[in-house]
N, C-alpha and C. Protein backbone atom coordinates (compact mmCIF):
# COMPACT_ATOMS: atom_id res chain seq x y z
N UNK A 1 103.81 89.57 81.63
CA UNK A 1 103.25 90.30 82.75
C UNK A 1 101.73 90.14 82.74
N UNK A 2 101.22 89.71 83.72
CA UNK A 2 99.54 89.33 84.22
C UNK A 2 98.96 91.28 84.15
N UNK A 3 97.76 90.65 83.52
CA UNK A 3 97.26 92.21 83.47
C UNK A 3 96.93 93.00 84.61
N UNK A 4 97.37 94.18 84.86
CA UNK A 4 97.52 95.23 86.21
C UNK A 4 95.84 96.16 86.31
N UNK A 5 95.03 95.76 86.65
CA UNK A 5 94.01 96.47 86.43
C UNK A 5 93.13 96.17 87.56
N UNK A 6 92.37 96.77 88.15
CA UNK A 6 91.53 96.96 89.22
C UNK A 6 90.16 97.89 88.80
N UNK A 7 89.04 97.14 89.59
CA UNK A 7 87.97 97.79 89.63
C UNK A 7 87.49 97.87 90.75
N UNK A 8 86.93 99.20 91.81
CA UNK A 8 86.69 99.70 92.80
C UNK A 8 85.70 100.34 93.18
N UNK A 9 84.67 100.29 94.02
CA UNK A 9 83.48 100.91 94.42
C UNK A 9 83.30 101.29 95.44
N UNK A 10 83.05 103.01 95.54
CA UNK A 10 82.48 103.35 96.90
C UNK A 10 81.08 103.95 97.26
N UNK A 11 80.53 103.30 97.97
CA UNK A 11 78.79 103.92 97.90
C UNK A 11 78.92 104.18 99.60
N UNK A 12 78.69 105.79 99.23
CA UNK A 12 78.53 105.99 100.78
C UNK A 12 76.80 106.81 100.74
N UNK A 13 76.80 107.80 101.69
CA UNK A 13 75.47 108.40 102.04
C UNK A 13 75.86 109.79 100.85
N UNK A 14 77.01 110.49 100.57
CA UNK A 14 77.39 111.31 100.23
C UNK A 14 77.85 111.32 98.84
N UNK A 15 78.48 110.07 98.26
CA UNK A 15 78.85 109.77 96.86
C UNK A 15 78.78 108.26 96.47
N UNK A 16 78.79 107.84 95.29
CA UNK A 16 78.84 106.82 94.61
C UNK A 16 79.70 106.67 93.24
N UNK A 17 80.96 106.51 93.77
CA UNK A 17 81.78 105.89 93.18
C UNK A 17 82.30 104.71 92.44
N UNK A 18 82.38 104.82 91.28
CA UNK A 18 83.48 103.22 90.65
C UNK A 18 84.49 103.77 89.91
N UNK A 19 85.58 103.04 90.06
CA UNK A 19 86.49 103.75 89.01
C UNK A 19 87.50 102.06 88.82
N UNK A 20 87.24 102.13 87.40
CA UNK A 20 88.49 101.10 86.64
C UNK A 20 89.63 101.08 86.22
N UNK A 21 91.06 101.26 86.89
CA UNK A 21 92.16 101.12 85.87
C UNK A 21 92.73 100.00 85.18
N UNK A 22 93.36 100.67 84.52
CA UNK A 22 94.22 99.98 83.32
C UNK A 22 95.99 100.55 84.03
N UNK A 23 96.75 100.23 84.70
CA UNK A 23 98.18 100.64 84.44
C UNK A 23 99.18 100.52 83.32
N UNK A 24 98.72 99.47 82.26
CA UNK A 24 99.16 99.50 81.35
C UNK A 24 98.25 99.88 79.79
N UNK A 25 97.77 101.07 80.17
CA UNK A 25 96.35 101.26 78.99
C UNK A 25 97.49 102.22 77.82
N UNK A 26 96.35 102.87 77.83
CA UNK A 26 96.77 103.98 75.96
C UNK A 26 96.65 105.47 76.36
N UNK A 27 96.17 105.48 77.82
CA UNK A 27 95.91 106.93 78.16
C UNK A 27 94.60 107.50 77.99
N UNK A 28 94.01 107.02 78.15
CA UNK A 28 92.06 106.99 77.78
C UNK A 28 91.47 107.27 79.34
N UNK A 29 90.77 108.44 79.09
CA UNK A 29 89.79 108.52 80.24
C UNK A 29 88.54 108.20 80.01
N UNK A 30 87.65 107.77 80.55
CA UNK A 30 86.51 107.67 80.21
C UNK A 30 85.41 108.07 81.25
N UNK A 31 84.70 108.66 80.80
CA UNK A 31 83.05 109.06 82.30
C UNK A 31 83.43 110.13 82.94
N UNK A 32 82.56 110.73 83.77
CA UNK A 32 82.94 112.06 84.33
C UNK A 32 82.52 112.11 86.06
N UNK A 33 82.92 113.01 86.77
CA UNK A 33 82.90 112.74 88.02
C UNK A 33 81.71 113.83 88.73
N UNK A 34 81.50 114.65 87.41
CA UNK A 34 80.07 115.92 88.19
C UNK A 34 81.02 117.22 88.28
N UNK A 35 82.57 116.99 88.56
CA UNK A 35 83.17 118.27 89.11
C UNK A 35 84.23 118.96 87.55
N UNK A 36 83.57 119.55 86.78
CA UNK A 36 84.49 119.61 85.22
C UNK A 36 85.94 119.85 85.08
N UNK A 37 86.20 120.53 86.30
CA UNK A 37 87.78 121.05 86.19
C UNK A 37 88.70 119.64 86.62
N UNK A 38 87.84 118.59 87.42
CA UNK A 38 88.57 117.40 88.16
C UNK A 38 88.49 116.57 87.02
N UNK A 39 87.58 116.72 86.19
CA UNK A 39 87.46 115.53 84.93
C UNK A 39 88.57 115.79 84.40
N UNK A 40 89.25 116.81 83.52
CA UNK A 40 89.89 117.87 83.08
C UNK A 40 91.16 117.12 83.83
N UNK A 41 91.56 117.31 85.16
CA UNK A 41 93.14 116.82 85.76
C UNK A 41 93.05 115.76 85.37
N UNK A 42 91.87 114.59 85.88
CA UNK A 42 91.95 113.04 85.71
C UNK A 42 92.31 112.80 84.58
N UNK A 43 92.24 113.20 83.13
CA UNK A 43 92.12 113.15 81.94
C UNK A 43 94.05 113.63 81.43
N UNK A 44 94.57 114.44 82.34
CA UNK A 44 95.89 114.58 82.80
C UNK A 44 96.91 113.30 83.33
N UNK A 45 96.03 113.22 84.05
CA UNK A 45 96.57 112.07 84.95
C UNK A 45 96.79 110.41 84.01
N UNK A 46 95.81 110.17 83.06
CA UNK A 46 94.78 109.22 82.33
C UNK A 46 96.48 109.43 81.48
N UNK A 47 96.50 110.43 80.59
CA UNK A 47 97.09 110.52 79.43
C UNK A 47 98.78 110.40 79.39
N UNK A 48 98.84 111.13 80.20
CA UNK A 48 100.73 111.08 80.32
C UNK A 48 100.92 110.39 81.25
N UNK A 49 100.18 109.56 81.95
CA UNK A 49 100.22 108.23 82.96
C UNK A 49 100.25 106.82 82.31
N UNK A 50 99.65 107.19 80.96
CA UNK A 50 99.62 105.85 79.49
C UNK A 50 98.61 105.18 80.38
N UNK A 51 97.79 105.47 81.19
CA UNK A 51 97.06 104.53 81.75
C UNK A 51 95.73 104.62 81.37
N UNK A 52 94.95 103.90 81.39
CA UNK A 52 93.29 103.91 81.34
C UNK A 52 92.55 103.99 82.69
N UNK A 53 91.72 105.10 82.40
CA UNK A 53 90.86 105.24 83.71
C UNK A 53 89.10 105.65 83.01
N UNK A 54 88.46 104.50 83.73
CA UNK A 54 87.03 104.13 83.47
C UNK A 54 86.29 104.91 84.85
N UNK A 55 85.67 105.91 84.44
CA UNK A 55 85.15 106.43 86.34
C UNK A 55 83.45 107.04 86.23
N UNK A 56 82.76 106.46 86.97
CA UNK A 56 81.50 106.86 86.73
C UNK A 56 81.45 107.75 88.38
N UNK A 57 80.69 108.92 88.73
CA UNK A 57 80.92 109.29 89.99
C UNK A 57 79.50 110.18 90.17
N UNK A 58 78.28 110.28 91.20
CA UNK A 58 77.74 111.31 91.65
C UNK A 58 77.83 111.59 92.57
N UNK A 59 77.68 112.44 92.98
CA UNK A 59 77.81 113.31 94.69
C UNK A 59 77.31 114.10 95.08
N UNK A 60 77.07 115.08 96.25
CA UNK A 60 75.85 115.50 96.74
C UNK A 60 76.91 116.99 96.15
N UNK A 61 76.84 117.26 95.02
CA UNK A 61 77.45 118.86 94.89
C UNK A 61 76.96 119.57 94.76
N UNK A 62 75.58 119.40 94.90
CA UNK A 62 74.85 120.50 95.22
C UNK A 62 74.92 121.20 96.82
N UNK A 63 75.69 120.47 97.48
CA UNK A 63 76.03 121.18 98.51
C UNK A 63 77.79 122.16 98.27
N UNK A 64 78.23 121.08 98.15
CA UNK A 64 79.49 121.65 97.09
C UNK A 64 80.66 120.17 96.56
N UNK A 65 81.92 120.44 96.34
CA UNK A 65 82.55 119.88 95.59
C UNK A 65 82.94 118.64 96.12
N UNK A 66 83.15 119.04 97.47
CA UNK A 66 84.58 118.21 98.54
C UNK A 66 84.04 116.87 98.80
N UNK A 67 83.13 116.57 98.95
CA UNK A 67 83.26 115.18 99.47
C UNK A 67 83.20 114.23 97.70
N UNK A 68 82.96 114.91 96.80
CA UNK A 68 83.05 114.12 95.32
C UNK A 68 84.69 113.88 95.25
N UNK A 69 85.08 115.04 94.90
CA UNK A 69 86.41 115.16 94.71
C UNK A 69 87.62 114.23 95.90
N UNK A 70 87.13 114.14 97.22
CA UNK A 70 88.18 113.40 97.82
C UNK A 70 87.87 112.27 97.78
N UNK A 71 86.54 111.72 97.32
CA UNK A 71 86.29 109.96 97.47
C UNK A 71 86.49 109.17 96.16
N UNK A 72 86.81 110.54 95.16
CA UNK A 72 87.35 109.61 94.06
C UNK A 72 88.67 109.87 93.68
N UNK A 73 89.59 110.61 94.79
CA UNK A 73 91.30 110.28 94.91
C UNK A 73 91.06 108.99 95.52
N UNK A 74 89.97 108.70 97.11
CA UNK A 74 89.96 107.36 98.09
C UNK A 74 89.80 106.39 96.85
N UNK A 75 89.17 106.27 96.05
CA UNK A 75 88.64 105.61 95.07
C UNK A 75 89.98 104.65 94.33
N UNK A 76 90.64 106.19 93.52
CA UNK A 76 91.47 105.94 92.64
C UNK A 76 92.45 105.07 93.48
N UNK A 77 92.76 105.94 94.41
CA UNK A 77 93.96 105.17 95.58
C UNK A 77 93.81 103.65 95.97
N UNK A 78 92.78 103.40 95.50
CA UNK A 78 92.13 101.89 96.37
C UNK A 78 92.11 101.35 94.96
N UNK A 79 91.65 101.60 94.09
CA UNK A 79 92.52 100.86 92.58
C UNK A 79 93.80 100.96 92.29
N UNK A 80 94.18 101.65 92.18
CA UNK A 80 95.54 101.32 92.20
C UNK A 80 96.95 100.47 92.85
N UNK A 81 95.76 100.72 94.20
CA UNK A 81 96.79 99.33 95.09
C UNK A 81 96.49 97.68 94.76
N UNK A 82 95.27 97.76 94.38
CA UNK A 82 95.08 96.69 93.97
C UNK A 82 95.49 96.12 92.41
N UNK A 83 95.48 97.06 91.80
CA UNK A 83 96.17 97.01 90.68
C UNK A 83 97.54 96.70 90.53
N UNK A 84 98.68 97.20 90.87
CA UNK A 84 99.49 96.88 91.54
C UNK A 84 100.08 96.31 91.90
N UNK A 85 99.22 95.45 92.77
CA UNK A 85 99.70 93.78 93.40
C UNK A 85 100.93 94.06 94.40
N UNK A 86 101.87 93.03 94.42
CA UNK A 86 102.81 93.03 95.51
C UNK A 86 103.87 94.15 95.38
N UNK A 87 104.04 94.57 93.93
CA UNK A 87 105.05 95.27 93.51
C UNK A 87 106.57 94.37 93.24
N UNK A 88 106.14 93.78 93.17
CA UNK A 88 107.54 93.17 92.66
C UNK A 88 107.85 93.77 91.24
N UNK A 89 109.16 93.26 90.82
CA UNK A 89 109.24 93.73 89.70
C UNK A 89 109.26 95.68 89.14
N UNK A 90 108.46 96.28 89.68
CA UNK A 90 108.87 97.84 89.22
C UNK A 90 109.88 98.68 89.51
N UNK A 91 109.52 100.00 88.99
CA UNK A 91 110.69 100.71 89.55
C UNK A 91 110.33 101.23 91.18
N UNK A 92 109.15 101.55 90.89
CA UNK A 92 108.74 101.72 92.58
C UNK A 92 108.80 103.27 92.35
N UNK A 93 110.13 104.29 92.17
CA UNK A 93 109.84 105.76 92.70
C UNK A 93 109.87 106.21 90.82
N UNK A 94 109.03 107.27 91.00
CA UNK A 94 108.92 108.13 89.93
C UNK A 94 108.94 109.56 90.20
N UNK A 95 109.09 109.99 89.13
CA UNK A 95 109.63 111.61 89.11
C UNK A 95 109.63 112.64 87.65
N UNK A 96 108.85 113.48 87.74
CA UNK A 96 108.55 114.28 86.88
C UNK A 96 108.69 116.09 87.15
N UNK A 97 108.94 117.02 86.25
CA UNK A 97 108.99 117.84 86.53
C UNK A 97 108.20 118.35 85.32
N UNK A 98 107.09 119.61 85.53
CA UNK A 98 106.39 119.54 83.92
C UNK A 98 106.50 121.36 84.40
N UNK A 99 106.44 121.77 82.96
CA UNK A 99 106.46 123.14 82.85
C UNK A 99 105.02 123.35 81.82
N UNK A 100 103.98 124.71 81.97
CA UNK A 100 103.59 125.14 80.93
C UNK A 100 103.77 126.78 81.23
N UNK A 101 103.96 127.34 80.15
CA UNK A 101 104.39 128.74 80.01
C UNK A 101 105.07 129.02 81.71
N UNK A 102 104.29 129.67 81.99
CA UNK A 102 104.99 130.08 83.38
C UNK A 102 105.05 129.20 84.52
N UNK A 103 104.56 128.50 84.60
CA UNK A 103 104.25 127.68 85.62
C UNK A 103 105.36 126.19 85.68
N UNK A 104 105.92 126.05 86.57
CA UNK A 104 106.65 124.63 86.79
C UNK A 104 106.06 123.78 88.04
N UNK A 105 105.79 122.46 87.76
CA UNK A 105 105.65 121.85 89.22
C UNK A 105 106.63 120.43 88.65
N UNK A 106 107.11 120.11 90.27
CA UNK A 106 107.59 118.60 90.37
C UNK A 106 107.05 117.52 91.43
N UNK A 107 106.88 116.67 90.80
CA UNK A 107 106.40 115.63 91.96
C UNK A 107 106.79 114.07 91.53
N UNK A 108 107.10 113.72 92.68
CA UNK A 108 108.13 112.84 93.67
C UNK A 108 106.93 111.50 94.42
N UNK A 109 106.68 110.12 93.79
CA UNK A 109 106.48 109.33 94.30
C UNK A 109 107.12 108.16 94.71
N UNK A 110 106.79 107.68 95.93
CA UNK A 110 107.45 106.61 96.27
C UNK A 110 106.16 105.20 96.36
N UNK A 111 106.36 104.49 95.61
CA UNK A 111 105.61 103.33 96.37
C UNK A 111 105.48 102.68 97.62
N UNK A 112 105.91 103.11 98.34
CA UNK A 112 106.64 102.69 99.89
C UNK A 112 106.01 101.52 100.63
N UNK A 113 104.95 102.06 100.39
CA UNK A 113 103.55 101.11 101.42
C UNK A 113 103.36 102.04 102.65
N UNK A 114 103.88 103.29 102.87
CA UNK A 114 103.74 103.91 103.66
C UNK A 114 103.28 105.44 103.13
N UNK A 115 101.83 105.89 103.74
CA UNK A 115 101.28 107.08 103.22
C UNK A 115 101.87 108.46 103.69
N UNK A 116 102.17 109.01 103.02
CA UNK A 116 102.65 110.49 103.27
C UNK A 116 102.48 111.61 102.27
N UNK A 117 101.69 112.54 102.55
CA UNK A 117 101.45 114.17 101.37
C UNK A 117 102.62 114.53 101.93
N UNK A 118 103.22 115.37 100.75
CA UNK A 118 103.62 117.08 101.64
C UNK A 118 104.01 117.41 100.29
N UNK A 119 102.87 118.75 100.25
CA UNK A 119 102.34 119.78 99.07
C UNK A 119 102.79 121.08 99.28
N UNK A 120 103.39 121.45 98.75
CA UNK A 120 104.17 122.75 98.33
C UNK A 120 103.32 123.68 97.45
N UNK A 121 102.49 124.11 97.61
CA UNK A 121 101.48 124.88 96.48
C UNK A 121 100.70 125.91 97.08
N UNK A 122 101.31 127.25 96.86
CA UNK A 122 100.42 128.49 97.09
C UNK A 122 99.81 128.82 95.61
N UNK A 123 98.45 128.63 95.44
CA UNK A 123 97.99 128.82 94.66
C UNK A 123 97.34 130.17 94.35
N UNK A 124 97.32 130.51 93.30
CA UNK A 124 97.32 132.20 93.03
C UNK A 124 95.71 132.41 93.15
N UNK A 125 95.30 131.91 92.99
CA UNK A 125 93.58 131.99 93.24
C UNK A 125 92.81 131.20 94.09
N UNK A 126 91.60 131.40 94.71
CA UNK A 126 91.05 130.42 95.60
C UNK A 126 90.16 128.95 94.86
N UNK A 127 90.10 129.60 93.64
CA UNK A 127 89.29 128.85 92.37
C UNK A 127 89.78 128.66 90.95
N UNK A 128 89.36 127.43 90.52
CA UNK A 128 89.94 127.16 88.88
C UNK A 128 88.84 126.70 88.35
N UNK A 129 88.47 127.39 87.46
CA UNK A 129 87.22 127.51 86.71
C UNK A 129 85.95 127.56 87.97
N UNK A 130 85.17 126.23 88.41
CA UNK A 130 84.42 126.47 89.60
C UNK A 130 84.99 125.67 90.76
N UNK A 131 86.09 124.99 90.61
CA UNK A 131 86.83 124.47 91.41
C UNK A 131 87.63 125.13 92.37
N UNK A 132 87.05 124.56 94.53
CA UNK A 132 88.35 125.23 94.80
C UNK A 132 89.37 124.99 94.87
N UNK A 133 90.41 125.02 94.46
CA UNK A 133 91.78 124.63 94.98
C UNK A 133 91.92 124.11 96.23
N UNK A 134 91.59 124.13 97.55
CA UNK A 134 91.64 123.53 98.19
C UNK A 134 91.28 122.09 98.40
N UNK A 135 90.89 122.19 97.56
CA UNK A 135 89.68 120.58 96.76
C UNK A 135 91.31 120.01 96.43
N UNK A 136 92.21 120.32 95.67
CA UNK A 136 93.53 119.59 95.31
C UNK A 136 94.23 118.62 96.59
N UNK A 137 94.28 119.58 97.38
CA UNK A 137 94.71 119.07 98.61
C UNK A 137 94.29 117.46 99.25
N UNK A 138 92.86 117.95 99.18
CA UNK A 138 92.11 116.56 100.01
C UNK A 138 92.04 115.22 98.48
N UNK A 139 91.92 115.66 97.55
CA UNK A 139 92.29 114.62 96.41
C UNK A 139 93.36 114.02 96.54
N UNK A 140 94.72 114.46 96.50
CA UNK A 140 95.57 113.88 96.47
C UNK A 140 95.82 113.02 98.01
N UNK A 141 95.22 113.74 99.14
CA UNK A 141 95.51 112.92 100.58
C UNK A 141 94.46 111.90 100.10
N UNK A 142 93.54 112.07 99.45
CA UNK A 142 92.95 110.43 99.51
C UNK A 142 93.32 109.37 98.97
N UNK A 143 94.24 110.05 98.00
CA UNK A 143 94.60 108.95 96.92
C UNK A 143 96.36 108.26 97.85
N UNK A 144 97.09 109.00 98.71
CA UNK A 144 97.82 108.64 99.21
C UNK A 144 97.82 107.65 100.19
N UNK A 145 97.09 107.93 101.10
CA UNK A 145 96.30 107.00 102.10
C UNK A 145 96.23 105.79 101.95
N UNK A 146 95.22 105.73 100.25
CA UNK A 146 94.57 104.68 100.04
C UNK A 146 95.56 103.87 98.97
N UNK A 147 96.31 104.59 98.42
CA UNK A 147 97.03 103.78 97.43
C UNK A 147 98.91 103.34 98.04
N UNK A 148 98.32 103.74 99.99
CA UNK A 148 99.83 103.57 100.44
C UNK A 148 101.35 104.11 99.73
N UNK A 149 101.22 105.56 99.53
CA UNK A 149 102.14 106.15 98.58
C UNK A 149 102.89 107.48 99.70
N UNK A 150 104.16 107.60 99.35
CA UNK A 150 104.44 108.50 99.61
C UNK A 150 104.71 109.86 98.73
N UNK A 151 104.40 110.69 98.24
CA UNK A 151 104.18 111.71 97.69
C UNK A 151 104.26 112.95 97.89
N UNK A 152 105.49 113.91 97.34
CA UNK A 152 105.95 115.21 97.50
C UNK A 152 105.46 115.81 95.94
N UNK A 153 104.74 117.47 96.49
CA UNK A 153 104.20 118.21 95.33
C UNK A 153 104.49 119.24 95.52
N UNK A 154 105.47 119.59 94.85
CA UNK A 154 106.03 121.28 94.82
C UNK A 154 105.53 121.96 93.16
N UNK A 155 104.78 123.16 93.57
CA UNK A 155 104.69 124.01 92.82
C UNK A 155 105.87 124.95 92.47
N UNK A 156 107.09 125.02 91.91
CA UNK A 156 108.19 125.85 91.80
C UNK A 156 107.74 127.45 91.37
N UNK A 157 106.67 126.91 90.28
CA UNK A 157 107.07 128.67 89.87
C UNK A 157 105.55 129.06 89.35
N UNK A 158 104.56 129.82 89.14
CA UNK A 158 103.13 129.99 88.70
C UNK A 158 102.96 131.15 88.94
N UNK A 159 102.09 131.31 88.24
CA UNK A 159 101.72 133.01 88.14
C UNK A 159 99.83 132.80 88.12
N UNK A 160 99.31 132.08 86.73
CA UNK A 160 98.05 131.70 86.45
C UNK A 160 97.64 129.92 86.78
N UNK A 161 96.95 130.41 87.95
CA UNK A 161 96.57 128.88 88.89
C UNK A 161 96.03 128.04 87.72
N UNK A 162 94.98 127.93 86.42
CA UNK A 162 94.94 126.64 85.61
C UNK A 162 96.11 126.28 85.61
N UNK A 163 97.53 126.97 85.24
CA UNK A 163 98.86 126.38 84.72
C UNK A 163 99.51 125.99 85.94
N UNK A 164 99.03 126.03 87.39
CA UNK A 164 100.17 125.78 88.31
C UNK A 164 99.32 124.23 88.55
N UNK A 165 97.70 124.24 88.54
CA UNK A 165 96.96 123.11 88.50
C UNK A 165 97.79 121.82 87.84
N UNK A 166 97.80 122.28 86.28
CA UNK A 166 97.70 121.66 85.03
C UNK A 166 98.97 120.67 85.30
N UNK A 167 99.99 121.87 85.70
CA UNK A 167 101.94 121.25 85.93
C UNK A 167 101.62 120.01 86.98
N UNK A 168 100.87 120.34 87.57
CA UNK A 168 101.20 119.36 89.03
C UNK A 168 100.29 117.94 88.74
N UNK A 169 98.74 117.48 87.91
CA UNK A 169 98.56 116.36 87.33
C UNK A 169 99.33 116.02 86.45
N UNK A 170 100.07 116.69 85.73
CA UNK A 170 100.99 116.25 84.35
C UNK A 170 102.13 115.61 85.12
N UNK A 171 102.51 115.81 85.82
CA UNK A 171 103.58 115.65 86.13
C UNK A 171 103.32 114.39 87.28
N UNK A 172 101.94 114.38 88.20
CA UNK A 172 102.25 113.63 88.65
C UNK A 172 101.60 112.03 88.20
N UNK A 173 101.34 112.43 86.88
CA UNK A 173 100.72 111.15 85.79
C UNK A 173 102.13 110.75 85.39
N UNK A 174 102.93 111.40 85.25
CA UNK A 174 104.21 111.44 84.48
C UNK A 174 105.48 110.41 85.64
N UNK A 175 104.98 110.78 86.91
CA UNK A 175 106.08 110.33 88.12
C UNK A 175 105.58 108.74 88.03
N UNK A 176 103.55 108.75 88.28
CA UNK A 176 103.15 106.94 88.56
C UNK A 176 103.88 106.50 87.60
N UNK A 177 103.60 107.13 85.78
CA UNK A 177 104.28 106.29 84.98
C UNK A 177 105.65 105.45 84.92
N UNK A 178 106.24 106.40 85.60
CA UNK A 178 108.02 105.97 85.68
C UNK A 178 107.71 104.63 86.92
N UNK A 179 107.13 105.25 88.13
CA UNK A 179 107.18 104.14 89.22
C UNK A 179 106.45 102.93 88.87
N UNK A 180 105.43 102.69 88.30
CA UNK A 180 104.80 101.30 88.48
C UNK A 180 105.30 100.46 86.60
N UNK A 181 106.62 101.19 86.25
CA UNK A 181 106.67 100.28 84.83
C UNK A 181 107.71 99.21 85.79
N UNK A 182 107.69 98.16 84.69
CA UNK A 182 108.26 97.07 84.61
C UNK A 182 110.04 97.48 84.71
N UNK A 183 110.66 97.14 86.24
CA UNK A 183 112.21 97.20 85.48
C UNK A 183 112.67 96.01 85.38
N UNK A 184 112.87 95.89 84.18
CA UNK A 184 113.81 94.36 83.18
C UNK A 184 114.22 94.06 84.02
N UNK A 185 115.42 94.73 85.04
CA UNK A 185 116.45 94.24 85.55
C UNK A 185 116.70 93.49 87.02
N UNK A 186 115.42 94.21 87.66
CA UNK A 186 114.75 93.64 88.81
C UNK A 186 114.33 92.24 88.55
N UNK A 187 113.55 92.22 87.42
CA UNK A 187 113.09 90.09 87.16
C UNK A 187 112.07 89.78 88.23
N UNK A 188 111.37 90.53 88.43
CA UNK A 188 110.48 90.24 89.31
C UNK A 188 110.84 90.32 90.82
N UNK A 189 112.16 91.03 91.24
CA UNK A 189 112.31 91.14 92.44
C UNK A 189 111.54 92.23 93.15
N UNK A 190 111.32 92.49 94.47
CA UNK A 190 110.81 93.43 95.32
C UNK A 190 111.51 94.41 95.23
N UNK A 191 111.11 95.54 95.24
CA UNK A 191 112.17 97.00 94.98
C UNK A 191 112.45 97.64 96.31
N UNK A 192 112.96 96.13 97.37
CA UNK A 192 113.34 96.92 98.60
C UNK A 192 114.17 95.75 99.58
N UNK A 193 115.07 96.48 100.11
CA UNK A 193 115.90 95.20 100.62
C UNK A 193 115.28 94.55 102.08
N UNK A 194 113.89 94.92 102.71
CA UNK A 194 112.97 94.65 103.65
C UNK A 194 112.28 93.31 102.96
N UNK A 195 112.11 92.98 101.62
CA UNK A 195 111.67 92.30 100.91
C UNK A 195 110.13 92.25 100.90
N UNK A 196 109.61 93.68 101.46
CA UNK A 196 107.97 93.34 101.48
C UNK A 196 108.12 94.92 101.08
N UNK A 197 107.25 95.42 100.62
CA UNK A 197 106.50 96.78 100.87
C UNK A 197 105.31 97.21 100.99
């Protein structure tokens, strides 16, 4: 297998982005994005994803969070497709369900080539640590968009929003992992009887 890795840059008026993956790394995050609680998921995402993610990021947060936080889901999303490649060969959908103490989330990707959210998450607070939660939302629509994914995020059960946070990157580091490995059995075929995705 040719190495799966992409490097990506976004320089707008508002942020300056790069971010490097590895799809087949050790689970290593590296660099920080300005926003601590988003370093914190990515580092989620990084670890039980077995993937490597290299991300240098500033942004105007001194106004506030949102435009950092959604241009480096656009970011991630735009490495990863390129990373990626045609998709031949994977499993394509992944699926995880992660629990900590009280809290359960599951999430449901499809590689499709076709973008779609739909987030299931009343979150018990408006903020996690200085993060708002609403900030989750526009992260993950960027990364969908851009990484042509279809993607379902249900929060099942939470009480304390870090743990309903925490379930839903674990898990959805846990779903890419399953979708973009190698299936033996495919041999390099397309994981769709359209023969493109």
């Amino acid at each position: 297998m040719s190495a799966r890795t992409a490097t990506v840059s976004r320089d707008t008026q508002e942020t300056q982005i790069k971010i490097s993956v590895d799809l087949d790394g050790s689970g290593r995050l590296n660099g920080k994005t300005g926003v601590p609680f988003l370093d914190h998921m990515l580092d989620q995402i990084a670890r039980h994803g077995l993937m490597d993610l290299d991300i240098s990021a500033a942004g105007d947060t001194h106004i506030d969070d949102h435009h950092t936080v959604e241009d480096v889901g656009i970011t991630l999303g735009q490495a990863f497709a390129r990373a990626i490649g045609d998709k031949r060969g994977i499993y394509r959908y992944g699926h995880a369900y992660v629990p900590l103490d009280e809290a359960l989330s599951r999430v449901v990707v499809d590689f499709s080539g076709r973008a779609g959210l739909f987030m299931q998450v009343a979150f018990t607070r408006d903020t996690v640590g200085a993060m708002d939660t609403q900030l989750f939302q526009e992260f993950f629509q960027g990364f969908v968009n851009h990484a042509a994914v279809t993607l379902h995020i249900d929060n099942l059960k939470g009480i304390n929003v870090h743990h309903q946070a925490e379930t839903i990157f674990k898990a959805f580091g846990r779903a890419l992992r399953m979708a973009v490995a190698e299936d033996p059995r495919m041999a390099g075929q397309m994981p769709s009887t359209k023969g493109s995705l």
